[in-house]
Protein backbone atom coordinates (compact mmCIF):
# COMPACT_ATOMS: atom_id res chain seq x y z
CA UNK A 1 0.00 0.00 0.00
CA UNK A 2 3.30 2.25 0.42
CA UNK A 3 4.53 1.70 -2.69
CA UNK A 4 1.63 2.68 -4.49
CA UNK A 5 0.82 5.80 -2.50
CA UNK A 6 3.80 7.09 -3.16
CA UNK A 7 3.86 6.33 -6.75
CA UNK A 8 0.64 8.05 -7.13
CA UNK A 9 2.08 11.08 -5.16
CA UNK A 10 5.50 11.22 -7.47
CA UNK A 11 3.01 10.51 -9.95
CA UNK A 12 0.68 13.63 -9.73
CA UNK A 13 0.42 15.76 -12.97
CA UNK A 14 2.58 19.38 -13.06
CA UNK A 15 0.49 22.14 -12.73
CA UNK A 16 -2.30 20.76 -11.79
CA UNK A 17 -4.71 20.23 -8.51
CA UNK A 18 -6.29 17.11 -8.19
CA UNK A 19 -9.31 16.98 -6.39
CA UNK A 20 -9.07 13.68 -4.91
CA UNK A 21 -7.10 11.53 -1.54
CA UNK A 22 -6.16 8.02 -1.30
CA UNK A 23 -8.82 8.08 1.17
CA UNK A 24 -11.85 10.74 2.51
CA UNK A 25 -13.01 9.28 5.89
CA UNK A 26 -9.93 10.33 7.72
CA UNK A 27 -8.94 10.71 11.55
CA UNK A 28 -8.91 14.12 11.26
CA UNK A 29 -12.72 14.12 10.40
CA UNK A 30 -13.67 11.73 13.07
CA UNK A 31 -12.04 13.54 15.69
CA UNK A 32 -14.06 16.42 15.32
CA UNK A 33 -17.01 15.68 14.50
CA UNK A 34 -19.45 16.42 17.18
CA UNK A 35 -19.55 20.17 16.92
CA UNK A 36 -23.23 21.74 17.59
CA UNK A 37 -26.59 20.91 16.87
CA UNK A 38 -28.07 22.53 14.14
CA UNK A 39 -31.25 24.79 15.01
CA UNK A 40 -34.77 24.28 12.97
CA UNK A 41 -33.60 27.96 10.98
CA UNK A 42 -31.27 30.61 11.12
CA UNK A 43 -33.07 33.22 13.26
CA UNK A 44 -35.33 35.43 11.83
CA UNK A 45 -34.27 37.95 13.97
CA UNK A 46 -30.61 38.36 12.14
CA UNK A 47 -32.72 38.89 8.75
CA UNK A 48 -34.71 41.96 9.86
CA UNK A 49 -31.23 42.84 11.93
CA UNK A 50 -29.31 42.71 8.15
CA UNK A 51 -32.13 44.04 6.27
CA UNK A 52 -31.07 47.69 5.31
CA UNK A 53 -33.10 50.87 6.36
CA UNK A 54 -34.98 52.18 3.24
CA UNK A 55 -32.67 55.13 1.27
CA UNK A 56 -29.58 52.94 2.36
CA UNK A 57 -26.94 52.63 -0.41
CA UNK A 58 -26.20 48.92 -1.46
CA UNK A 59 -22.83 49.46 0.26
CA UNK A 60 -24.75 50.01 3.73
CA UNK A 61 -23.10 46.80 4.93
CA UNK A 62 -20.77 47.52 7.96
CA UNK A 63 -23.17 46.62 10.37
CA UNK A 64 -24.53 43.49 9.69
CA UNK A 65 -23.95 40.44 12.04
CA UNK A 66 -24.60 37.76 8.99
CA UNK A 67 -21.59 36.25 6.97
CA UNK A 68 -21.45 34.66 3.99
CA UNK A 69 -17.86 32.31 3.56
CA UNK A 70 -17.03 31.26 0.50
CA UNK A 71 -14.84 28.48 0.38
CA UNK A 72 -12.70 27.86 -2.86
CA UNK A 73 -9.16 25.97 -3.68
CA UNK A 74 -6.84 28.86 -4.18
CA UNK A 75 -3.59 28.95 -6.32
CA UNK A 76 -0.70 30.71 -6.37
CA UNK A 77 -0.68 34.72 -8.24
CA UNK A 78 2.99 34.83 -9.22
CA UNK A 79 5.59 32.23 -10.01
CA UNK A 80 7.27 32.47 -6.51
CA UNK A 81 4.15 31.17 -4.55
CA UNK A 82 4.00 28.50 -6.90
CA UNK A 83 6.50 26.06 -4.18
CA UNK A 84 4.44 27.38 -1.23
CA UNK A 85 1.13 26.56 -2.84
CA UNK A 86 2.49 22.76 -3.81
CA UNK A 87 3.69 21.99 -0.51
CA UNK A 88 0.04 23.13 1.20
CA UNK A 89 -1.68 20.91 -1.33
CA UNK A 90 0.54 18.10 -1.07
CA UNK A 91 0.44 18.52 2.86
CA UNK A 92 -3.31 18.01 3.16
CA UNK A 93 -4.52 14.43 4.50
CA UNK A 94 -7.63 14.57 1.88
CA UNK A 95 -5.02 14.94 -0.92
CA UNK A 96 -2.37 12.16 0.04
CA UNK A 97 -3.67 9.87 2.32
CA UNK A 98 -0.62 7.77 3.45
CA UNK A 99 -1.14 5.15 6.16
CA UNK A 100 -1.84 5.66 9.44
CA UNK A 101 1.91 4.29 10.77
CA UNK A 102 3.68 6.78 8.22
CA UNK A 103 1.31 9.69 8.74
CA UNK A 104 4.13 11.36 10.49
CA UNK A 105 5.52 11.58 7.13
CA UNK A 106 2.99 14.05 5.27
CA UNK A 107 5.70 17.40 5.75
CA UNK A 108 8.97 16.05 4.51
CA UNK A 109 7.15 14.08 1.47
CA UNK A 110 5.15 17.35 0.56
CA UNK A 111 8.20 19.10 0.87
CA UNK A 112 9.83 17.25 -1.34
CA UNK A 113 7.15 16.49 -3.76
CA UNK A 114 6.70 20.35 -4.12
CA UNK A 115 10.55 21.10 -4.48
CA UNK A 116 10.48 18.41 -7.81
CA UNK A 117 7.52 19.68 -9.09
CA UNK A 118 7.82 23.00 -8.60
CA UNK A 119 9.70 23.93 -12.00
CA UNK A 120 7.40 22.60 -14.14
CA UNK A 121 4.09 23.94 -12.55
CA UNK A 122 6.34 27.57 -12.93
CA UNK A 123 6.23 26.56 -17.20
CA UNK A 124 2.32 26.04 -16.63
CA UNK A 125 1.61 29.38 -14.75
CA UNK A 126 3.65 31.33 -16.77
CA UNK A 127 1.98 29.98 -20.07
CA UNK A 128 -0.76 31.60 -18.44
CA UNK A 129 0.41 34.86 -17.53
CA UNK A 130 2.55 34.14 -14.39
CA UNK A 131 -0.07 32.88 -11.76
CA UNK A 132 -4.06 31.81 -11.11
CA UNK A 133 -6.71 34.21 -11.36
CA UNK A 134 -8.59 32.43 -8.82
CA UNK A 135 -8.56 34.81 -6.09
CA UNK A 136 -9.20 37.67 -8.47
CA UNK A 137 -12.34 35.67 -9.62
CA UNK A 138 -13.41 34.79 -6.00
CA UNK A 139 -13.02 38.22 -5.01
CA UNK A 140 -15.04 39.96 -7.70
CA UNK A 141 -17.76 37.23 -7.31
CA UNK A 142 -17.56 38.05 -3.44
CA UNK A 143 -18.26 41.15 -3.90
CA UNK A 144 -21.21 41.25 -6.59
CA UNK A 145 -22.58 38.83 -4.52
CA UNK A 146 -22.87 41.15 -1.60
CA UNK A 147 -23.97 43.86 -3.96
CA UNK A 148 -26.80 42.03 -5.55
CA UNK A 149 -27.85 41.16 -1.91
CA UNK A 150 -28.07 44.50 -1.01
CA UNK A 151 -29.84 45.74 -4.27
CA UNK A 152 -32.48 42.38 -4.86
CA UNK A 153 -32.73 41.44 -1.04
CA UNK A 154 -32.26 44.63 0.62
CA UNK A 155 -30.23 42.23 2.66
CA UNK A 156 -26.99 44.08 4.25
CA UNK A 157 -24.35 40.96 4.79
CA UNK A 158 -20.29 40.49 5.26
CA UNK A 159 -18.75 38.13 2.60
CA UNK A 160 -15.23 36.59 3.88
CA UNK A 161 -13.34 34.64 1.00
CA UNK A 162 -11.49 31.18 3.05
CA UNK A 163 -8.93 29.46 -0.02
CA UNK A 164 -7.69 26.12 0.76
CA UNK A 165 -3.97 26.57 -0.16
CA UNK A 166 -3.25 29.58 -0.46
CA UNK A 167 -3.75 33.22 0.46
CA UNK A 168 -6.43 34.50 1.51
CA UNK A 169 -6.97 30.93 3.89
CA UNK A 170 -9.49 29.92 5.74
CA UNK A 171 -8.32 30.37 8.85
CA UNK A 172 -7.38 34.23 8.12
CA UNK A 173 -11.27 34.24 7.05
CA UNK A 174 -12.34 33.03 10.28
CA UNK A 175 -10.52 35.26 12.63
CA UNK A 176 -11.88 37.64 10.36
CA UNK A 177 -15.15 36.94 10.65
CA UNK A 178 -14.56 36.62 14.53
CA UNK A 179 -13.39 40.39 14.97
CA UNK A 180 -16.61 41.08 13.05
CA UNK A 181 -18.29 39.85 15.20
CA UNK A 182 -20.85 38.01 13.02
CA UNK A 183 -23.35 35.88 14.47
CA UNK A 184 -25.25 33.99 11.56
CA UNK A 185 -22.55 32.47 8.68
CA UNK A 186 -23.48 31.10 5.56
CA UNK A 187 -20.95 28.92 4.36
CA UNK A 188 -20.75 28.27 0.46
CA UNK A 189 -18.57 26.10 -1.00
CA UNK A 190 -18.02 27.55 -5.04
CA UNK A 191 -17.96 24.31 -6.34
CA UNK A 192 -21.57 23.25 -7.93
CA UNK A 193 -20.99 19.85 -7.43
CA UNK A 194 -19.93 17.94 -3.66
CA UNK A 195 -16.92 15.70 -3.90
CA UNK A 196 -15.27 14.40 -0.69
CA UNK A 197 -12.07 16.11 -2.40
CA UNK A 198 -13.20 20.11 -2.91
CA UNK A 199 -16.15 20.76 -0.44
CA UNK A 200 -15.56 17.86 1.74
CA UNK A 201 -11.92 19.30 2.23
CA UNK A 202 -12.75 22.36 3.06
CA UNK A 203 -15.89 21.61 5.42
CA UNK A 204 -13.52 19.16 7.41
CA UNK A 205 -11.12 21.57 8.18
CA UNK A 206 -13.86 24.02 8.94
CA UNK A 207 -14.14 21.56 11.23
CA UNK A 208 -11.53 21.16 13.04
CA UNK A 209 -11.16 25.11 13.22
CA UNK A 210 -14.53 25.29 14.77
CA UNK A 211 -13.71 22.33 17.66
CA UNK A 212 -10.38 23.62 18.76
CA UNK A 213 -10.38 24.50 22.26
CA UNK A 214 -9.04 27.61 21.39
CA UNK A 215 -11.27 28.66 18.63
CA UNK A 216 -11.56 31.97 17.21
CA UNK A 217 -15.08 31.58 16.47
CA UNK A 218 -17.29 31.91 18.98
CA UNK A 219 -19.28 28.96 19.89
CA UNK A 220 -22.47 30.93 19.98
CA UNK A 221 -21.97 31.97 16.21
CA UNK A 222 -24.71 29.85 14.22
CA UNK A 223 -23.69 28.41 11.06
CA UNK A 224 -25.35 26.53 8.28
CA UNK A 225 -23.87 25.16 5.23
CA UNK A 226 -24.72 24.81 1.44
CA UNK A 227 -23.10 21.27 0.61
CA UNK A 228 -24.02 21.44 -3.23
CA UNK A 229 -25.93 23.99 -5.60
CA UNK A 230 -25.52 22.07 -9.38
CA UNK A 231 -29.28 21.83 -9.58
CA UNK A 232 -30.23 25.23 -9.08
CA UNK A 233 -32.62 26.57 -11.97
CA UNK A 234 -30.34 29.62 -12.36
CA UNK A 235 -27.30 28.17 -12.33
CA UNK A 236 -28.84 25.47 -15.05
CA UNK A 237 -29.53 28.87 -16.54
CA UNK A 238 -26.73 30.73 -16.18
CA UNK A 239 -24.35 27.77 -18.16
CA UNK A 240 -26.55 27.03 -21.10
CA UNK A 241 -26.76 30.47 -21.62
CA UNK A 242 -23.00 30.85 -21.91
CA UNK A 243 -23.11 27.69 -24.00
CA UNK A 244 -25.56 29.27 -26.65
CA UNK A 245 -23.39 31.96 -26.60
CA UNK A 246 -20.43 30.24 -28.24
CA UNK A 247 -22.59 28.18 -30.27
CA UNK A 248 -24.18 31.11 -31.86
CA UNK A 249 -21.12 32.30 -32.75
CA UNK A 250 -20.64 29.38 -35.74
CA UNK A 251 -20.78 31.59 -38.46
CA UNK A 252 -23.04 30.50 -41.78
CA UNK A 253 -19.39 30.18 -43.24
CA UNK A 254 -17.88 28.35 -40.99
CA UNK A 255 -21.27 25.74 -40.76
CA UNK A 256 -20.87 25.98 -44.62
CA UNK A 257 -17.34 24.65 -44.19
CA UNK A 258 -17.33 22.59 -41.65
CA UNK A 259 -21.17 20.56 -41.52
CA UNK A 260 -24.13 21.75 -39.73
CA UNK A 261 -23.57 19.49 -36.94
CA UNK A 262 -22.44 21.20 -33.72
CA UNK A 263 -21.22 19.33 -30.41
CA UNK A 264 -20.78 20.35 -26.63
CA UNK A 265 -18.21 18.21 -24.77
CA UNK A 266 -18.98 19.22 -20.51
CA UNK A 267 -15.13 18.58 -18.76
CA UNK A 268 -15.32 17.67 -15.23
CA UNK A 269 -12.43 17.34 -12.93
CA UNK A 270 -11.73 14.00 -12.49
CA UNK A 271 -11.55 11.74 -8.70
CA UNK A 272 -10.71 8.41 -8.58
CA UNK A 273 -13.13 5.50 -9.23
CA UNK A 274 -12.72 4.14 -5.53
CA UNK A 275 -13.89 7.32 -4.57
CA UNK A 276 -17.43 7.08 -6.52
CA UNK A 277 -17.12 3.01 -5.16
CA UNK A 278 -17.15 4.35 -1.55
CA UNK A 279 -19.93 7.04 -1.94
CA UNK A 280 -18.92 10.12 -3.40
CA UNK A 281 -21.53 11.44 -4.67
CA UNK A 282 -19.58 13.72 -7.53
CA UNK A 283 -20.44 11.87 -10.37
CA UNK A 284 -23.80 11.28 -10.17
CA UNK A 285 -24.09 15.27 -9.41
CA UNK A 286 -21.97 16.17 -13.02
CA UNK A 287 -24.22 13.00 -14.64
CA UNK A 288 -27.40 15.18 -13.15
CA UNK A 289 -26.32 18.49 -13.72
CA UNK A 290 -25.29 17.73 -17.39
CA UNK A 291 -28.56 15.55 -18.14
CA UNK A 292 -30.45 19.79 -17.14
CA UNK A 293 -28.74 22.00 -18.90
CA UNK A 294 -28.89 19.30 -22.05
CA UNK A 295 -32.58 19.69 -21.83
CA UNK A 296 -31.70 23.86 -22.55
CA UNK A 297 -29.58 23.06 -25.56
CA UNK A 298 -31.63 23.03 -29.12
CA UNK A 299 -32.25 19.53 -30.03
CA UNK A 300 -29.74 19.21 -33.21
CA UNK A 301 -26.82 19.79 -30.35
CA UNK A 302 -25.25 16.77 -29.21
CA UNK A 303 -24.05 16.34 -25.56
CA UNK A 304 -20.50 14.35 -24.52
CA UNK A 305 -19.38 14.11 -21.12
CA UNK A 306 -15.50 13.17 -20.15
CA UNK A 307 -13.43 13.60 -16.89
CA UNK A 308 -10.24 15.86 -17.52
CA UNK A 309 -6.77 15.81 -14.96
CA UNK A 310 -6.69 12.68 -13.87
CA UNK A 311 -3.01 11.33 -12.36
CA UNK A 312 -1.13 8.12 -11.28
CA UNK A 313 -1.74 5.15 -12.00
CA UNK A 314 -4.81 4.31 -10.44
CA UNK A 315 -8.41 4.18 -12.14
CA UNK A 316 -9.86 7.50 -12.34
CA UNK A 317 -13.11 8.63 -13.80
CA UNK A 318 -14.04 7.60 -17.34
CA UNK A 319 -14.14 8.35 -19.98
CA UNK A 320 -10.99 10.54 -19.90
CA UNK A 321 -11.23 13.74 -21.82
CA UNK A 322 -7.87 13.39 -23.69
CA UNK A 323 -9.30 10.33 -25.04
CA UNK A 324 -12.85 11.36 -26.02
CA UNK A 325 -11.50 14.12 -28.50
CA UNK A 326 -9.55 11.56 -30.57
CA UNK A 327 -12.76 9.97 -30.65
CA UNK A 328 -14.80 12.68 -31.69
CA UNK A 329 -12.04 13.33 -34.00
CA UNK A 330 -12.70 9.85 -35.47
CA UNK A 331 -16.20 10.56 -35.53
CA UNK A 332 -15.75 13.11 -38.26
CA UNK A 333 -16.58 15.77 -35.16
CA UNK A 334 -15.97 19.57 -36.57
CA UNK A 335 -17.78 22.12 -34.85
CA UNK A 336 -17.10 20.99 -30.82
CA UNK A 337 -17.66 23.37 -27.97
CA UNK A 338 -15.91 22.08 -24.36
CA UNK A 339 -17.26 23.33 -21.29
CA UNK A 340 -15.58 23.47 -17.86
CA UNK A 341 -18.48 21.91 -16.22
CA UNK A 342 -17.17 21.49 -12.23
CA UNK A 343 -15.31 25.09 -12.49
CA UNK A 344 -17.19 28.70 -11.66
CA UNK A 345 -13.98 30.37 -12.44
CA UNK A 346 -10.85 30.42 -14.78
CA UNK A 347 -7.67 28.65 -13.06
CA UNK A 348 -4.70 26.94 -14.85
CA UNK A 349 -7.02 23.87 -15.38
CA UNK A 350 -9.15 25.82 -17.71
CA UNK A 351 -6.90 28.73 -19.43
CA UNK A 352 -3.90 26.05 -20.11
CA UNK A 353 -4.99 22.38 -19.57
CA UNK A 354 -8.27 22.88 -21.81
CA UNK A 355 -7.15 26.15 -23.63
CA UNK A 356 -3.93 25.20 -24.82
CA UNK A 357 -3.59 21.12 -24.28
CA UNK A 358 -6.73 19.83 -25.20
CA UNK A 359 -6.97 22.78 -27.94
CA UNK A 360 -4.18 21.65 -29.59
CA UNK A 361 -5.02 17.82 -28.84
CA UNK A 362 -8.45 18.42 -30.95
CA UNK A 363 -7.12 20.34 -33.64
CA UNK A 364 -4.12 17.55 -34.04
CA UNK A 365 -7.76 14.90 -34.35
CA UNK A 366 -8.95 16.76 -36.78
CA UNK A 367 -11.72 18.88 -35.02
CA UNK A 368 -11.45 21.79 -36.99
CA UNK A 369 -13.68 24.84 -35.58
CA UNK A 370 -13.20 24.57 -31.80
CA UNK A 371 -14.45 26.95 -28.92
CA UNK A 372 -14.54 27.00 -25.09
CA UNK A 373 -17.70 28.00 -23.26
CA UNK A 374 -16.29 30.31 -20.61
CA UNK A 375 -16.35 29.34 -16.86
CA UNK A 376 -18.96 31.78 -14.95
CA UNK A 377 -16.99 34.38 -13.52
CA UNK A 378 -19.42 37.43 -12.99
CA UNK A 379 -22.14 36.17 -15.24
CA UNK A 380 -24.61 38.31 -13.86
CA UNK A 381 -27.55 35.42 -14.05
CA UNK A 382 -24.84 33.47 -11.87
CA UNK A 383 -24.41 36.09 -9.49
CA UNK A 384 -28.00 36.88 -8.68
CA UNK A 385 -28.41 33.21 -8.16
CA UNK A 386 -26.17 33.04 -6.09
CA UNK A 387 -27.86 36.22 -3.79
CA UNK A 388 -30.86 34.40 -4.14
CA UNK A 389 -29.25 31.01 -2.73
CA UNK A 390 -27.74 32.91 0.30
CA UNK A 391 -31.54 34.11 1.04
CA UNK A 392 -33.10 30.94 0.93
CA UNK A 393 -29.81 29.26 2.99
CA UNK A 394 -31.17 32.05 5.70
CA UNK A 395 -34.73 31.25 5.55
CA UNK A 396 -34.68 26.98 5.82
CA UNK A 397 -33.46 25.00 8.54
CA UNK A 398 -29.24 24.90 9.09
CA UNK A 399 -27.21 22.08 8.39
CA UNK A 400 -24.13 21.61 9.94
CA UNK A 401 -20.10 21.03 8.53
CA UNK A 402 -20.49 17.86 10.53
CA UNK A 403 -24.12 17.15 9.01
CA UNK A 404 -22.96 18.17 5.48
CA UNK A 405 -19.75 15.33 5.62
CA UNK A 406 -22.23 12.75 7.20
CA UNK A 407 -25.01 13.16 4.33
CA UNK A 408 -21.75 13.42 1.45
CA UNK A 409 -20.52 10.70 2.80
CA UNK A 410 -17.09 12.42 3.58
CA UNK A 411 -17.43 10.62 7.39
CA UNK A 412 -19.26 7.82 8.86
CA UNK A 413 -21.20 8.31 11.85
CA UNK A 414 -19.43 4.76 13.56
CA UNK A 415 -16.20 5.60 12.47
CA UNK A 416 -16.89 8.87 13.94
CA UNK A 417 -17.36 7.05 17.83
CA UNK A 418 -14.39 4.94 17.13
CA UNK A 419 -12.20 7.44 16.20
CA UNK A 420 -13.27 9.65 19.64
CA UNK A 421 -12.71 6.99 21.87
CA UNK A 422 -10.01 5.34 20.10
CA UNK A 423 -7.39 3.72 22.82
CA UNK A 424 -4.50 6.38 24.09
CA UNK A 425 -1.97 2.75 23.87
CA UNK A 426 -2.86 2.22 20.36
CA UNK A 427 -2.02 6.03 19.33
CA UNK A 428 1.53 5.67 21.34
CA UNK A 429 2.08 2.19 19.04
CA UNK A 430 1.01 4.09 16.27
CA UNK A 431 3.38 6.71 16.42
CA UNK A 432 6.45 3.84 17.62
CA UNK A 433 5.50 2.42 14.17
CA UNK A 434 5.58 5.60 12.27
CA UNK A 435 9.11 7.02 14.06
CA UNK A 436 10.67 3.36 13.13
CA UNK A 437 9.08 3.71 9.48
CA UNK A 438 10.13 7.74 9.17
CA UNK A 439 13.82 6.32 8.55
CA UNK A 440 13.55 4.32 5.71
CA UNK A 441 10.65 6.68 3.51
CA UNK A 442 12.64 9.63 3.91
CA UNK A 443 16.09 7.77 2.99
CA UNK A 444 14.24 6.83 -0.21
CA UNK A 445 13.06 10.34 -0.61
CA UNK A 446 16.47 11.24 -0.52
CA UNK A 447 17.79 8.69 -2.57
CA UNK A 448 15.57 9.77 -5.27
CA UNK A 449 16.41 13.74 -4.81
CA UNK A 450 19.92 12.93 -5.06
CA UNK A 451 19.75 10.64 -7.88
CA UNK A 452 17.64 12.84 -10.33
CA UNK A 453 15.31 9.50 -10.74
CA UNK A 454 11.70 8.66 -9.68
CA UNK A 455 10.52 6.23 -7.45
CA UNK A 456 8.88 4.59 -10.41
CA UNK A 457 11.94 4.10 -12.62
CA UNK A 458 13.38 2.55 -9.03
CA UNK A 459 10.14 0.19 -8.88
CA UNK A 460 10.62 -0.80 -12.43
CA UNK A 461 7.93 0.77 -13.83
């Protein structure tokens, strides 16, 4: 099980995030688990505290006591972060899951994971102008978010930003939200669709922020959690409509030249299969959320669905997107359209995995007139969703980070008892194990940094 942990870790694609662990119900989870109960609804009385007085501008928010957190990956803005940003990625349980006995381990082998891969990831960035537009995205959405609040709702709120790996994290959000004093917190997760890899991630170290002893956030502060939002009418809305967008823009020329016949491929992010085995629900959320806005496409368009970034050599998520445009190719496929379907803004996996790999990938197959559906950004249909979503998040009964993980299946409930009262001798043989194991992985790490070769090349494969 060593071996091929750490082959998938060596393993792991330059440039790229993946959204996925060796394994999603971890200690970590467990451990903190048991955090409040929810209440039947966020109180009514924090609504008619955040609604603004009438003749208040839209930026009339400094007083309100709700928060809206929105939870997103991150990713580095210039070249230097780029290290910094590998090694929090690669330092995260939910990303490389190494057994329990070696856990000990997770620094040095993210350190030197990030070190090798570093260089290359640089190349990717700065094909894309230097560093990830992610938090500039976030931001902006943040912010006409609150706006569109203010002007539809009349609904004066706080929006904190909390990114994964990088700046601005979560735990800078949280104190953040603490000195505000904010006593109702809407936490959104901007990725449509729940995978134990992306939301999961983030709600379990929400988690473990909210449990600490020492806690920055108030234990009185009511929270409530949107754990998926792909079904939404106006987000359904807000996609095909960017969809029709690029396929009106075919010209009569071009659908001269090429064939009437025009094609959407939707790219999702890839997880492993044994996620989806164990109960991820991620794929049947893309399958759903693909099978709606479909039904919004005129009837001559035909629909393809593929999974894009996958890494190692493990079974990921079929079929694989750099193998369906071959395909397609073969098919006699001209006039294609790809749509980042699991992303709400552009990162490197849009502007130079599907830009400028798959781009050139499809042209080489022979698909001739090619365009990208951009990811939402500030669509404004998006954003007034969005507002809308917060609102009703307000008005219906809370669910919990712990409640959230249970229902996703990120945790299980009897794991959850185990792992709390889990025997104080077994954790001291557990870390005996892991100090007599820390030897031997990190000479091999070593070996390999000093020899210039991979652990796979050293495994004969």
């Amino acid at each position: 099980m060593l071996v091929a942990t750490l082959l998938v870790t060596l393993n792991i694609a330059d440039g790229y995030v993946p959204m996925a662990s060796q394994s999603f119900r971890t200690e970590r989870a467990g451990r903190s688990a048991f955090l409040r109960p929810s209440s039947s609804s966020l109180s009514s009385t924090w609504l008619q505290a955040a609604t603004m007085p009438e003749g208040a501008t839209s930026g009339a928010t400094t007083d309100s006591k709700i928060g809206v957190l929105f939870l997103n990956l991150g990713g580095p803005e210039k070249s230097t972060d780029v290290e910094g940003f590998l090694y929090n990625l690669f330092a995260d349980p939910d990303i490389i899951r190494l057994p329990p006995f070696i856990s000990g381990l997770q620094k040095p082998i993210a350190l030197a994971i990030s070190k090798r891969r570093a260089p290359k990831s640089r190349e990717a960035y700065n094909s894309i102008g230097g560093g990830s537009p992610i938090v500039k995205y976030t931001t902006e959405q943040a912010n006409l978010i609150s706006q569109a609040l203010a002007s539809n709702h009349n609904l004066a709120v706080k929006t904190y930003i909390g990114m994964r790996y990088w700046f601005p994290f979560t735990e800078q959000a949280l104190a953040e939200i603490a000195e505000d004093g904010i006593q109702s917190l809407v936490i959104l997760p901007l990725y449509p669709q729940f995978s134990v890899s992306t939301s999961g991630s983030s709600l379990r170290l929400l988690q473990e922020e909210f449990s600490k002893e020492e806690s920055v956030v108030p234990k009185s502060m009511k929270h409530t959690v949107v754990a998926s939002w792909y079904d939404r009418p106006g987000y359904v809305s807000s996609v095909a409509g960017l969809i029709m967008q690029e396929l009106e823009s075919f010209t009569e020329e071009e659908l001269e030249k090429f064939g009437p016949e025009k094609h959407v491929l939707f790219s999702a992010h890839g997880v492993p299969q044994s996620y989806i085995d164990n109960g991820d629900p991620y794929q049947a959320q893309i399958q759903d959320c693909v099978e709606r806005i479909g039904k919004s496409l005129p009837e001559d368009v035909t629909v393809h669905l593929s999974y894009q970034s996958r890494v190692g050599p493990i079974e990921w998520l079929r079929p694989y997107t750099d193998d369906v445009l071959p395909e397609l190719g073969e098919q006699g496929v001209k006039n294609l359209v790809v749509v980042p379907i699991s992303f709400v803004s552009e990162h490197i996996e849009t502007l130079e995995e599907i830009d400028i790999e798959y781009r050139e990938l499809a042209e080489e197959s022979g698909i001739e007139n090619w365009r990208r559906c951009p990811a939402l950004n500030t669509d404004q249909t998006f954003i007034n969703d969005m507002a809308d979503l917060v609102v009703e998040s307000l008005e219906s009964p809370t669910l919990t980070v712990t409640e959230a993980c249970v229902n996703n299946n990120c945790i299980d409930v009897k794991e959850i008892s185990q792992l709390i009262d889990v025997d104080k001798e077994a954790k001291v043989a557990e870390r005996m194990n892991g100090r007599f194991a820390m030897l031997g992985i990190v000479s091999t790490l070593l070996v390999e940094l000093a020899s210039g070769k991979s652990l796979l090349h050293m495994f004969g494969l």
